[in-house]
Protein backbone atom coordinates (compact mmCIF):
# COMPACT_ATOMS: atom_id res chain seq x y z
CA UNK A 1 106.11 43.99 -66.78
CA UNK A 2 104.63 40.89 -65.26
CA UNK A 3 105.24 37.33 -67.44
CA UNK A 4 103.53 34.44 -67.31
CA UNK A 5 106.13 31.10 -66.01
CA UNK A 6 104.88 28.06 -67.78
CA UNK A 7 106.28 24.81 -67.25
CA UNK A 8 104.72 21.55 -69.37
CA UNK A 9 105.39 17.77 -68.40
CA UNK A 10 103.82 14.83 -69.84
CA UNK A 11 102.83 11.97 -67.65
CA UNK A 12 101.68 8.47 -68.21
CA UNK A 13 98.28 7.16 -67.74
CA UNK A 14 95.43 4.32 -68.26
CA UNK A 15 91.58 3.26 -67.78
CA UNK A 16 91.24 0.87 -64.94
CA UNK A 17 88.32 -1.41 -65.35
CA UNK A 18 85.86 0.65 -62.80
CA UNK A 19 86.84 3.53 -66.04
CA UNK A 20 88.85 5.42 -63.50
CA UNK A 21 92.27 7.58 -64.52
CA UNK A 22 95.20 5.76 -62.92
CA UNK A 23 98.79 7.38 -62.88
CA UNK A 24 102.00 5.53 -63.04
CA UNK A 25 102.93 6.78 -59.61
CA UNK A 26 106.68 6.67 -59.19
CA UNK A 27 107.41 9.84 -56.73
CA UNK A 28 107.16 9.09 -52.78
CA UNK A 29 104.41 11.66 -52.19
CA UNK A 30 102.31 9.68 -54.82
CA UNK A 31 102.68 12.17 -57.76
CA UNK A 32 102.89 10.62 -61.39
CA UNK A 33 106.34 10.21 -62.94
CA UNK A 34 106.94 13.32 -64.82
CA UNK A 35 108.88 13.50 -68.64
CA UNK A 36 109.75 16.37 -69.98
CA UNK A 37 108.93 15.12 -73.51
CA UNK A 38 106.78 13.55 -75.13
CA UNK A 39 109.44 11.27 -76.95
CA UNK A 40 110.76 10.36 -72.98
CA UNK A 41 106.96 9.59 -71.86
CA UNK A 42 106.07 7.09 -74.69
CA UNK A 43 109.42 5.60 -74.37
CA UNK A 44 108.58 4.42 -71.24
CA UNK A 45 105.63 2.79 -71.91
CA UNK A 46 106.27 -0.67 -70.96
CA UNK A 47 105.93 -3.77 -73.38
CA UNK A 48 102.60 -4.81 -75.00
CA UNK A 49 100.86 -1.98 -72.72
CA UNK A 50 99.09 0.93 -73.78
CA UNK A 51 99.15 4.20 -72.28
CA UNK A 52 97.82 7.46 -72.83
CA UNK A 53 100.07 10.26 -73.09
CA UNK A 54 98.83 13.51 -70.91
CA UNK A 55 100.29 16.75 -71.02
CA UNK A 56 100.41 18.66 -68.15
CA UNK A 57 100.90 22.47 -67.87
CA UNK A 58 101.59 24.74 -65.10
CA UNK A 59 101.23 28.45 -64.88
CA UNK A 60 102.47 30.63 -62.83
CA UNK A 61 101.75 34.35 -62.65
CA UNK A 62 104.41 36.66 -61.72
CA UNK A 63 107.02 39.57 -62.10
């Protein structure tokens, strides 16, 4: 029987002032930094900043 493989991150993000999604992008093909709780991501929020906290899911489909 075929199961679905689901695999959820949370990344960091912000509005820029042209109200545009920016990523904290720490990865060296440009991805945003990844946490694999939500606990981790707002930890690294840094000082007197505010961030919104995005969950991100992947599915996969297989056997």
């Amino acid at each position: 029987m075929e199961q679905d493989n689901v695999r959820t991150k949370y990344v960091l993000a912000w509005v820029n002032a042209h109200d545009k999604l920016e990523f904290e992008s720490h990865y060296p093909d440009g991805s945003p930094l990844a946490f694999d709780s939500e606990e981790e991501a707002i930890a690294a929020i840094p000082p007197d900043a505010t961030r919104l906290v995005l969950k991100s899911v992947r599915r996969h489909h297989g056997g």
